[in-house]
C-alpha atoms as a PDB file:
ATOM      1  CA  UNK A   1     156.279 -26.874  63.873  1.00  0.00           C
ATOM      2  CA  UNK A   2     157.630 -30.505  63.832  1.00  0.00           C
ATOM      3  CA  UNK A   3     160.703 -31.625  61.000  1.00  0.00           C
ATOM      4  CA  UNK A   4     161.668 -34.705  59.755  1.00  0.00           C
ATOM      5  CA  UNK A   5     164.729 -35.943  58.081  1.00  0.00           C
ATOM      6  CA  UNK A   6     164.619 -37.186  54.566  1.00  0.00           C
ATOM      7  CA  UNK A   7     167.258 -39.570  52.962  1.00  0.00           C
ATOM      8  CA  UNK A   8     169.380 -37.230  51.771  1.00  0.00           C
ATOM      9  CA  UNK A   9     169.608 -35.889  55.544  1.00  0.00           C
ATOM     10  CA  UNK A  10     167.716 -32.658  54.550  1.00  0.00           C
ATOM     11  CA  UNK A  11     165.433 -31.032  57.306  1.00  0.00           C
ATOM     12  CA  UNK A  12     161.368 -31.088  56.056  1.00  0.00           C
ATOM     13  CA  UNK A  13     159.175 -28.603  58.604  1.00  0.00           C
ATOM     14  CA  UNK A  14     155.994 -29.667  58.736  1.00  0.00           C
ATOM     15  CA  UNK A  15     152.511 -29.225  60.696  1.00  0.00           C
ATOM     16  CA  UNK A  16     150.604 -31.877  62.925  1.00  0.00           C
ATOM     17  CA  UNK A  17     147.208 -31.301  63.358  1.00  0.00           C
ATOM     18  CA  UNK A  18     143.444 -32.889  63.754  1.00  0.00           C
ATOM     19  CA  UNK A  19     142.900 -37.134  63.982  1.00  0.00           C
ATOM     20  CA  UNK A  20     142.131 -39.591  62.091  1.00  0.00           C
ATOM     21  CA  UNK A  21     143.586 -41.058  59.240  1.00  0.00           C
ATOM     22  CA  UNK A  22     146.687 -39.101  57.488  1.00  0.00           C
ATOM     23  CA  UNK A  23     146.460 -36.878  54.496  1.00  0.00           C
ATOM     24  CA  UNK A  24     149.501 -35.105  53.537  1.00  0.00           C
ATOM     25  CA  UNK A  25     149.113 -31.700  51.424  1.00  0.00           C
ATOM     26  CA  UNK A  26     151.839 -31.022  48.627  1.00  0.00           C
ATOM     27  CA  UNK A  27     151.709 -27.850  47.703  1.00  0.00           C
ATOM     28  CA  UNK A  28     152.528 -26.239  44.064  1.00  0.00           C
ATOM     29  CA  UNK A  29     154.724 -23.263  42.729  1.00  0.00           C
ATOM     30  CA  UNK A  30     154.736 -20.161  44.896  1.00  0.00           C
ATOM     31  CA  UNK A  31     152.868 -21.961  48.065  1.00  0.00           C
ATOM     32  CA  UNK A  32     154.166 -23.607  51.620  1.00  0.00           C
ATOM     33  CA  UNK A  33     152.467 -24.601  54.228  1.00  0.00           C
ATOM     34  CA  UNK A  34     151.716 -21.202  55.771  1.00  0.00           C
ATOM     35  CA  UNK A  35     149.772 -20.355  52.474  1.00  0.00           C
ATOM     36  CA  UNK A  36     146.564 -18.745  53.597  1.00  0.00           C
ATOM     37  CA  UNK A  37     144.348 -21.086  51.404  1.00  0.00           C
ATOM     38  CA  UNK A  38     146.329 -24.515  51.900  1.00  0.00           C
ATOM     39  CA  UNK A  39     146.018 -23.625  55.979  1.00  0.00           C
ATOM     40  CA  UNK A  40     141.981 -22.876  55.326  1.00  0.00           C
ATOM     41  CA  UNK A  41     141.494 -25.942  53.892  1.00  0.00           C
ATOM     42  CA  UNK A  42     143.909 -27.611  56.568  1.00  0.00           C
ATOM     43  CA  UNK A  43     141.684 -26.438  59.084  1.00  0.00           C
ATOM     44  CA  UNK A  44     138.266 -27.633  56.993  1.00  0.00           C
ATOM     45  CA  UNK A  45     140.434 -31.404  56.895  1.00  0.00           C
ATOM     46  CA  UNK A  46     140.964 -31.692  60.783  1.00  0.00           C
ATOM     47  CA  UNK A  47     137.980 -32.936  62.327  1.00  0.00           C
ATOM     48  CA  UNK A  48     138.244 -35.666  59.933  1.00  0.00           C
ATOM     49  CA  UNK A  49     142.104 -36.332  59.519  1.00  0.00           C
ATOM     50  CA  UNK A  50     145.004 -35.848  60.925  1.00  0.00           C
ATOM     51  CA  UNK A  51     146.823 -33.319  58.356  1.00  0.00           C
ATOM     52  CA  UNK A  52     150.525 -33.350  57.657  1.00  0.00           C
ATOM     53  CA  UNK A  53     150.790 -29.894  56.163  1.00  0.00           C
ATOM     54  CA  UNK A  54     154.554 -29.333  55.038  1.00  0.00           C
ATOM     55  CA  UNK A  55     157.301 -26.810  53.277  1.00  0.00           C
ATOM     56  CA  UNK A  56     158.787 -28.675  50.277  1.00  0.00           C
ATOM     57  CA  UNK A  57     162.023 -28.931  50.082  1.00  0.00           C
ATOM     58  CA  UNK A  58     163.699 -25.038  49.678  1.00  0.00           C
ATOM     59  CA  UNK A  59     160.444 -23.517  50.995  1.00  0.00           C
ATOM     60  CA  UNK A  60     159.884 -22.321  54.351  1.00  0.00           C
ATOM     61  CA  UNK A  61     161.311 -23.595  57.313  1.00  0.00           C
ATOM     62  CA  UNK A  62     162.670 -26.747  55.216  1.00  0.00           C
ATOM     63  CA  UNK A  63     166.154 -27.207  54.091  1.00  0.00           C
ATOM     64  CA  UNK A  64     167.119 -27.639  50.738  1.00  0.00           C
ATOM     65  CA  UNK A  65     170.305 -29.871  49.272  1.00  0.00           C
ATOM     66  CA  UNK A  66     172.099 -29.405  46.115  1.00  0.00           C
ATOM     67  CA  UNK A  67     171.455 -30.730  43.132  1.00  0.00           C
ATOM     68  CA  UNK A  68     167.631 -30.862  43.401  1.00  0.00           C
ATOM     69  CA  UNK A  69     166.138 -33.645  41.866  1.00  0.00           C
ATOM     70  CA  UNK A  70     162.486 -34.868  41.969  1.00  0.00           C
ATOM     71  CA  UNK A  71     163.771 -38.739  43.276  1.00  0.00           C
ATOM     72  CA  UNK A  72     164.603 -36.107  46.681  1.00  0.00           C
ATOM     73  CA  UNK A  73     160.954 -34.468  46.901  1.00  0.00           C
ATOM     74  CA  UNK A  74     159.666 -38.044  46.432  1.00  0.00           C
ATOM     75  CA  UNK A  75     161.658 -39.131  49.570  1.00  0.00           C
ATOM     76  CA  UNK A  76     160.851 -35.925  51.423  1.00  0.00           C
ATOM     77  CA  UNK A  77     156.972 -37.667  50.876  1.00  0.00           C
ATOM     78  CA  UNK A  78     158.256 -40.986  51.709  1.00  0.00           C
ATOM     79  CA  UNK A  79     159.572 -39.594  55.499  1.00  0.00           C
ATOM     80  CA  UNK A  80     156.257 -37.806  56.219  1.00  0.00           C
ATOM     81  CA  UNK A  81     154.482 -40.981  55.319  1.00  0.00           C
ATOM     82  CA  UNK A  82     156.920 -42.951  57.739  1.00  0.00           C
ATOM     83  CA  UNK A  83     156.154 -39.921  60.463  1.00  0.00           C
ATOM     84  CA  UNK A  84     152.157 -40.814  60.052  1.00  0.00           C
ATOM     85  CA  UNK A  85     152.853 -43.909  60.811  1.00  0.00           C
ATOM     86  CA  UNK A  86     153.494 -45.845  57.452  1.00  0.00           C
ATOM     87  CA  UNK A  87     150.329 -44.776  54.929  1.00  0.00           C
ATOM     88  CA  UNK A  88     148.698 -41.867  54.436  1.00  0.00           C
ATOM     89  CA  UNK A  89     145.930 -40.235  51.309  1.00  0.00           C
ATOM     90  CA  UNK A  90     147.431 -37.455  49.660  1.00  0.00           C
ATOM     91  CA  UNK A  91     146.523 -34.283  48.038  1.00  0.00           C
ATOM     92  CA  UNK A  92     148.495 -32.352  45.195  1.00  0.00           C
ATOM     93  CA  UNK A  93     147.643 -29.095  43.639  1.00  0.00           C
ATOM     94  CA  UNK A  94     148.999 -27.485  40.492  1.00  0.00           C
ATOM     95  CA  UNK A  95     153.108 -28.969  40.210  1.00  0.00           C
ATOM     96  CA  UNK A  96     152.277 -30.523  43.599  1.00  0.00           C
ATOM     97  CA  UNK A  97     150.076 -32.616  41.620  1.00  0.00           C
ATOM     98  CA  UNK A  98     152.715 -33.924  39.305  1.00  0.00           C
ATOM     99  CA  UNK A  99     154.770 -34.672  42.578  1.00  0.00           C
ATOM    100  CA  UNK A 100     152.345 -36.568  44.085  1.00  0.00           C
ATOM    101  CA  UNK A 101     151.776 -38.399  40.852  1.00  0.00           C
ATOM    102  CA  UNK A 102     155.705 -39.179  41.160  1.00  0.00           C
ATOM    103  CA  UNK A 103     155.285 -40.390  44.468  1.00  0.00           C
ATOM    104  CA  UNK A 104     152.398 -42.585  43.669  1.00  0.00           C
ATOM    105  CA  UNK A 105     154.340 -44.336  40.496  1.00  0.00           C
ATOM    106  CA  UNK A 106     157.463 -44.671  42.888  1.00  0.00           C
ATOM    107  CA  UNK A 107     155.320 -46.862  45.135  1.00  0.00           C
ATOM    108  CA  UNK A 108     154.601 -45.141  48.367  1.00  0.00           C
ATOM    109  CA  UNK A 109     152.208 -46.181  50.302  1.00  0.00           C
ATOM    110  CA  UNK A 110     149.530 -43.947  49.292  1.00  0.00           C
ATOM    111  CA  UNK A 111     146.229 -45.016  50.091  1.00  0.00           C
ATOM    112  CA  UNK A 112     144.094 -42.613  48.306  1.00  0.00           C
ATOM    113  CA  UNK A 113     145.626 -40.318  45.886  1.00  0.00           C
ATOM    114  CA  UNK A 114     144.234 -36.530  44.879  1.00  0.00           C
ATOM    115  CA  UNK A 115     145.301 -34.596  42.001  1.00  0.00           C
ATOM    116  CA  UNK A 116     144.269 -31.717  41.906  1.00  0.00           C
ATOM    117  CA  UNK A 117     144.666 -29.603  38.347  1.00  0.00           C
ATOM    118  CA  UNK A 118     148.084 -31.283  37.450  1.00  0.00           C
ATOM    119  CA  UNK A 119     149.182 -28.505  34.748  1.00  0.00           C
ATOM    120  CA  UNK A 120     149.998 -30.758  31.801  1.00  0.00           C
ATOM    121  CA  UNK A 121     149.127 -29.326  27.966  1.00  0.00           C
ATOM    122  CA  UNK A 122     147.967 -32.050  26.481  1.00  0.00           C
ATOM    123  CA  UNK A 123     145.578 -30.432  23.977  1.00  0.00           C
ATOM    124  CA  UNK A 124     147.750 -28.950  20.623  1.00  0.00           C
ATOM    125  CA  UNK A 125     144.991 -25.979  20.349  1.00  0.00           C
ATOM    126  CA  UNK A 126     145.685 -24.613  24.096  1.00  0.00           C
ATOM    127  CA  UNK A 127     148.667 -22.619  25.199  1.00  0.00           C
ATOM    128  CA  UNK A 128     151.651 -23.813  26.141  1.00  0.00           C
ATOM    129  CA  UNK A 129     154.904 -22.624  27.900  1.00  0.00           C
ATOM    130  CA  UNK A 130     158.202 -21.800  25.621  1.00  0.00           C
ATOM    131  CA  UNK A 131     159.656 -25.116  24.853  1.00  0.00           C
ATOM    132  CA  UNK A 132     163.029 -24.145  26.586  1.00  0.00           C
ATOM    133  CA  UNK A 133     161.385 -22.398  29.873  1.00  0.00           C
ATOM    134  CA  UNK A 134     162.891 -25.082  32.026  1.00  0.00           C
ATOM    135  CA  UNK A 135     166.271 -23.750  31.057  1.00  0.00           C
ATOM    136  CA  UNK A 136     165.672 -20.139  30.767  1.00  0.00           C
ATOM    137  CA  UNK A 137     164.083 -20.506  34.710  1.00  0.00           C
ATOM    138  CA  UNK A 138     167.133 -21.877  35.855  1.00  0.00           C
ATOM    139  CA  UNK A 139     168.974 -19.709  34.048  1.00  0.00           C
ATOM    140  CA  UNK A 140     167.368 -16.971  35.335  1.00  0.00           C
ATOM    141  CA  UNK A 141     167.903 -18.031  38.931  1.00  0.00           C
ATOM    142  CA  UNK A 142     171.311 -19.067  38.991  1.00  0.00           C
ATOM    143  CA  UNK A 143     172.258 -15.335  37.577  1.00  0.00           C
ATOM    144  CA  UNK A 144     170.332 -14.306  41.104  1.00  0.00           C
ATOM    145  CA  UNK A 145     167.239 -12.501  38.930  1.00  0.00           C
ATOM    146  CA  UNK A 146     164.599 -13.880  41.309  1.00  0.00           C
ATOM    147  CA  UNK A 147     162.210 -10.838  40.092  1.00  0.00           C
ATOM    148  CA  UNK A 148     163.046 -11.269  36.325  1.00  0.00           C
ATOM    149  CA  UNK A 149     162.412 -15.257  37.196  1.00  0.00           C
ATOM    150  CA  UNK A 150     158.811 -14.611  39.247  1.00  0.00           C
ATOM    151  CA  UNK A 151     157.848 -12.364  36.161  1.00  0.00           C
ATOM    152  CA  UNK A 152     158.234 -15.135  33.424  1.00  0.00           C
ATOM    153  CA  UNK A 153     157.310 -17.922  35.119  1.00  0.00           C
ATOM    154  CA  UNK A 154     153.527 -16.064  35.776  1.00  0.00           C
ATOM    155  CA  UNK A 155     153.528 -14.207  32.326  1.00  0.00           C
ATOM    156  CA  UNK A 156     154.934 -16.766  29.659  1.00  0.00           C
ATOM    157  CA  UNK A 157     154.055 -20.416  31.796  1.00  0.00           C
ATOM    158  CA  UNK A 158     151.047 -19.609  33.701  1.00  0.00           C
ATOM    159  CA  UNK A 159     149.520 -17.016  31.347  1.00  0.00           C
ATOM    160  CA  UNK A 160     148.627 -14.405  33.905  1.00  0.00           C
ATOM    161  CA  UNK A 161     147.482 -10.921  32.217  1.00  0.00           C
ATOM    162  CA  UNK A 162     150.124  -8.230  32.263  1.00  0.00           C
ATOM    163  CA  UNK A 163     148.547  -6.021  34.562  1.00  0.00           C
ATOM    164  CA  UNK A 164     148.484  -8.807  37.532  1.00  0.00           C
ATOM    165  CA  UNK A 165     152.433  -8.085  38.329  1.00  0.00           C
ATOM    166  CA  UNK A 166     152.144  -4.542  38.920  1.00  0.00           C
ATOM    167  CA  UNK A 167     149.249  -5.318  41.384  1.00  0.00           C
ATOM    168  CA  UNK A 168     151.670  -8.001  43.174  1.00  0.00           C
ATOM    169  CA  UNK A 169     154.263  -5.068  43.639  1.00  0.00           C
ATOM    170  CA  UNK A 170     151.528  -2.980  45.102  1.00  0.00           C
ATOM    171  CA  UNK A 171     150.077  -6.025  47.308  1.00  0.00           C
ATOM    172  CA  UNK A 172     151.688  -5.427  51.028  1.00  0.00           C
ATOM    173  CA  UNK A 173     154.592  -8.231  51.205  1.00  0.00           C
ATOM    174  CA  UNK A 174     153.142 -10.210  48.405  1.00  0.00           C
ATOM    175  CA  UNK A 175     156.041  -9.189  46.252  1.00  0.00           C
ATOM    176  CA  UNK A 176     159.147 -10.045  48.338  1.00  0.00           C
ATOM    177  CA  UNK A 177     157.173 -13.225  49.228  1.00  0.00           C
ATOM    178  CA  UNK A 178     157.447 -14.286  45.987  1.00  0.00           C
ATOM    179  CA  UNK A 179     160.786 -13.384  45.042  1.00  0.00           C
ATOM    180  CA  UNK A 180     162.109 -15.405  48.772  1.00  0.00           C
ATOM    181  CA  UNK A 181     160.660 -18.831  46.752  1.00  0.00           C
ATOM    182  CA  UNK A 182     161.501 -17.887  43.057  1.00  0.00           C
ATOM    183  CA  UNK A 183     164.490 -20.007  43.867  1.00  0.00           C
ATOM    184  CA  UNK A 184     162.263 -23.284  43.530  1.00  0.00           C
ATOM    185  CA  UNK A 185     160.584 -22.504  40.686  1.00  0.00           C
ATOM    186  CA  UNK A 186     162.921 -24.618  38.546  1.00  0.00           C
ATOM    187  CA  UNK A 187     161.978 -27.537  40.723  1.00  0.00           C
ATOM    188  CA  UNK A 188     158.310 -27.142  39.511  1.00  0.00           C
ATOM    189  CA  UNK A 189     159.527 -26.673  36.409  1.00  0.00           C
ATOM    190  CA  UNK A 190     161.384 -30.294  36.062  1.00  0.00           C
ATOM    191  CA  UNK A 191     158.216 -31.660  37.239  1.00  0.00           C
ATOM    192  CA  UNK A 192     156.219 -31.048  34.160  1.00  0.00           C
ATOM    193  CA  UNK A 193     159.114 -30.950  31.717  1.00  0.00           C
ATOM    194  CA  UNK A 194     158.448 -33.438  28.790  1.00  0.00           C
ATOM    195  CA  UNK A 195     154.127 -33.189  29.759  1.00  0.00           C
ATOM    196  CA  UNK A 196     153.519 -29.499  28.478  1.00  0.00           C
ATOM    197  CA  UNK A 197     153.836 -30.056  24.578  1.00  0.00           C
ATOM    198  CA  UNK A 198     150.452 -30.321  23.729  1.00  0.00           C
ATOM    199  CA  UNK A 199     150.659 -33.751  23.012  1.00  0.00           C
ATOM    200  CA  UNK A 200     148.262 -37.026  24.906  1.00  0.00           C
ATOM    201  CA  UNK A 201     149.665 -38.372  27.785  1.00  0.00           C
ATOM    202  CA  UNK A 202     151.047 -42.012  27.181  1.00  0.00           C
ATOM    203  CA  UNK A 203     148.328 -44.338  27.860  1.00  0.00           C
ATOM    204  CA  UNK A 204     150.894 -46.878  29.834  1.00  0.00           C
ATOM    205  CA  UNK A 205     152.865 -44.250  31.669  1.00  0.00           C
ATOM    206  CA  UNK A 206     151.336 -44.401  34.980  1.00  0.00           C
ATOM    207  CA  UNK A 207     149.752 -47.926  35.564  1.00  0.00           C
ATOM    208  CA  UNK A 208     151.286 -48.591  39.041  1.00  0.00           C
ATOM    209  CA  UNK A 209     149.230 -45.924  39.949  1.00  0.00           C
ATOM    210  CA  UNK A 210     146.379 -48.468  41.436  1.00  0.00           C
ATOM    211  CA  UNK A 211     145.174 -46.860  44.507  1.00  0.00           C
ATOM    212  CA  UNK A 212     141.879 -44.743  44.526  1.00  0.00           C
ATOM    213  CA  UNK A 213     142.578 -41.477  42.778  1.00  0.00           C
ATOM    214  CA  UNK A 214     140.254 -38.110  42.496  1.00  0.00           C
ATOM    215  CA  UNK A 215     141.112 -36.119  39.599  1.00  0.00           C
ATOM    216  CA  UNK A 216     140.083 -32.234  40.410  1.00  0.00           C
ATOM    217  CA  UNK A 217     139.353 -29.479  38.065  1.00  0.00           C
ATOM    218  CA  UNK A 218     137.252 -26.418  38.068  1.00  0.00           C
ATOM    219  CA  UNK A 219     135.126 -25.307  34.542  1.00  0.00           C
ATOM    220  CA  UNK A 220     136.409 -21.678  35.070  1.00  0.00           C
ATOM    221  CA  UNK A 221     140.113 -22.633  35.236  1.00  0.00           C
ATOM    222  CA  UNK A 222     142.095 -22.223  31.555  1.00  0.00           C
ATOM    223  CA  UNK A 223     141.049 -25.372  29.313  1.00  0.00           C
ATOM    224  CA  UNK A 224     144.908 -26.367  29.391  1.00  0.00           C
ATOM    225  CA  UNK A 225     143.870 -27.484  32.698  1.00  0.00           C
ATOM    226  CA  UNK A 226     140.584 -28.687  32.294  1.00  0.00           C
ATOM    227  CA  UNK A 227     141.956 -30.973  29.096  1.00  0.00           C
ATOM    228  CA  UNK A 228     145.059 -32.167  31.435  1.00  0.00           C
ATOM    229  CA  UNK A 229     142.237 -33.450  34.231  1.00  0.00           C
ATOM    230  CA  UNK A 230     140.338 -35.146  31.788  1.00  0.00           C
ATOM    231  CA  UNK A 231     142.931 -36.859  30.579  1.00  0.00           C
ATOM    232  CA  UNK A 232     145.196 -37.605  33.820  1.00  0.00           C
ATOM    233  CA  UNK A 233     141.687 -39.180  34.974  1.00  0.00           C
ATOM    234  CA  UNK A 234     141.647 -41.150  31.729  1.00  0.00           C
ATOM    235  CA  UNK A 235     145.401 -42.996  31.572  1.00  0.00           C
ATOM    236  CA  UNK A 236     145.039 -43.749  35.397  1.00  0.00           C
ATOM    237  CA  UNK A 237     143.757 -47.342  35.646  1.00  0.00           C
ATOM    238  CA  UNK A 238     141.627 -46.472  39.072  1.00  0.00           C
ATOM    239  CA  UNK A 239     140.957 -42.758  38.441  1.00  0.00           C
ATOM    240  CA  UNK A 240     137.732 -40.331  38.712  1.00  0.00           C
ATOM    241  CA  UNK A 241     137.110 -37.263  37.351  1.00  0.00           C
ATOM    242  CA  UNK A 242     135.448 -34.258  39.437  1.00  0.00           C
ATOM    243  CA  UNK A 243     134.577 -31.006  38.090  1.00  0.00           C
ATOM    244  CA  UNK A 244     133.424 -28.539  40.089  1.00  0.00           C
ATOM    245  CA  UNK A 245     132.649 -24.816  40.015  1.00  0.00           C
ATOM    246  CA  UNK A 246     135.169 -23.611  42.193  1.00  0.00           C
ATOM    247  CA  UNK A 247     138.576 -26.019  42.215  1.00  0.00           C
ATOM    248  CA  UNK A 248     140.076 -23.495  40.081  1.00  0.00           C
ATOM    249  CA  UNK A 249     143.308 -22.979  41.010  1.00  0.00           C
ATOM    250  CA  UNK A 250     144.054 -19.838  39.242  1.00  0.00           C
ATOM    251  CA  UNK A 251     142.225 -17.295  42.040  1.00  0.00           C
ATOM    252  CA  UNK A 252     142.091 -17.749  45.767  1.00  0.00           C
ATOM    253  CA  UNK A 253     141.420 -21.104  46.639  1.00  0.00           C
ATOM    254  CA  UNK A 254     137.985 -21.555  47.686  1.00  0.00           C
ATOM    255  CA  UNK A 255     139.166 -23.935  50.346  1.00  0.00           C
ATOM    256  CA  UNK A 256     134.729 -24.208  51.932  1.00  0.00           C
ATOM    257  CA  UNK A 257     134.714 -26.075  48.094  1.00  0.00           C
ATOM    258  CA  UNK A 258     137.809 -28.069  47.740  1.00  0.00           C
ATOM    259  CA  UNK A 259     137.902 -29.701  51.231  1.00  0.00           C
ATOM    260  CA  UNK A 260     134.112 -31.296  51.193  1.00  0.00           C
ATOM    261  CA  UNK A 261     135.153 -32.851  47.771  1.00  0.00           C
ATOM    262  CA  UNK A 262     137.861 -34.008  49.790  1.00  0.00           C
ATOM    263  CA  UNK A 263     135.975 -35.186  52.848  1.00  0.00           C
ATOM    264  CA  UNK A 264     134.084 -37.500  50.769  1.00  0.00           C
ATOM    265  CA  UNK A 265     136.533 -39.179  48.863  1.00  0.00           C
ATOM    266  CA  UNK A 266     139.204 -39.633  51.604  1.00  0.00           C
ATOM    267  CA  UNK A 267     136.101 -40.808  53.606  1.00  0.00           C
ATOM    268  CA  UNK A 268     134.428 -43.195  50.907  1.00  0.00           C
END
């Protein structure tokens, strides 16, 4: 484990490993960099890259500074690209998406960008999250209900069926892993906030976003995310779309899928 100190002087851990150019993986809600799945594909990346695999800020090994704000998680970025040496491609799945999107509109120095199922609703017929779930999150977790704040998040944001809680209580350590990150999810939530109301993304909003960008989605994810690749991939001026059985996000990342899709387009 390496760290690295961001602006506001807060410790990010982070893992080294493989050569080659840098990609940096930004993980969304629930993950860190010890996520089974993100170090799969981690693994898959190294031959070809040397991969910058890190806890976001509150998660894992990484400090965390009060008041959060997404200018922070942007800088947290900024430091690992100034630890790789200046530039680096980056990937982005789920909330880690949006970040990365942040990132890229602040003007890092990303070379290639991938976003990978950013979870915007920008389709009026799909479902969307209560309007007020960015305050009800918080809410939840600064009244310490970490369990009461896992449980809505996954039942009335994501959309997961009932019975998959239960199944996470009976899931050795799955549950208290959980709980030990709730605290964040309000970060993820203030990353979407404003981009969930089934309304089109603004055409203008992200045209500093110039660099190279892949736009992942999988057909068997929900078609809130399906719609919110499409049109990411549309408003961005340098942007392709790739859909592909198997980036879903919503199972167990098929990492044997995901990181060939990215081998080729960080390799292009």
């Amino acid at each position: 484990m390496h760290t690295v100190t961001s602006k506001d002087g807060t410790k990010i851990a982070y893992d080294k490993a493989g050569k080659g150019p840098a990609v940096i993986l930004v993980a969304g809600a629930f993950s860190y960099r010890k996520f089974a799945a993100t170090l799969q594909i981690s693994k898959l990346l190294e031959p070809h890259f040397t991969v910058y695999n890190y806890d976001r800020r509150g998660r894992g090994d990484s400090g965390d500074t009060m008041p959060y704000a997404i200018k922070r998680e942007i800088e947290d970025i900024q430091a690992l690209i100034d630890v790789a040496g200046g530039s680096a491609h980056v990937w982005g799945l789920s909330s880690g998406a949006a970040l990365a999107l942040y990132a890229a509109a602040s003007g890092l120095n990303i070379t290639k960008l991938a976003l990978h199922e950013p979870p915007f609703v920008v389709d009026p017929s799909d479902r969307r999250p209560p309007a007020d779930f960015t305050a009800h999150v918080t809410d939840l977790i600064a009244n310490d209900k970490r369990g009461e704040a896992v449980k809505y998040f996954m039942r009335d944001v994501m959309g997961a069926p009932g019975f998959v809680i239960p199944m996470m209580h009976l899931m050795p350590g799955m549950w208290s892993k959980l709980t030990s990150i709730a605290h964040t999810l309000p970060y993820d939530a203030q990353l979407v906030d404003g981009y969930q109301t089934g309304k089109p993304l603004p055409t203008t909003l992200w045209n500093s976003v110039t660099m190279p960008t892949l736009v992942m989605a999988g057909p068997e994810s929900p078609p809130l995310l399906v719609h919110a690749a499409e049109a990411v991939a549309k408003v961005l001026p340098n942007a392709e779309l790739k859909m592909k059985k198997g980036l879903g996000h919503t199972k167990q990342l098929a990492a044997k899928i995901i990181a060939p899709v990215l081998i080729e387009f960080f390799e292009a």
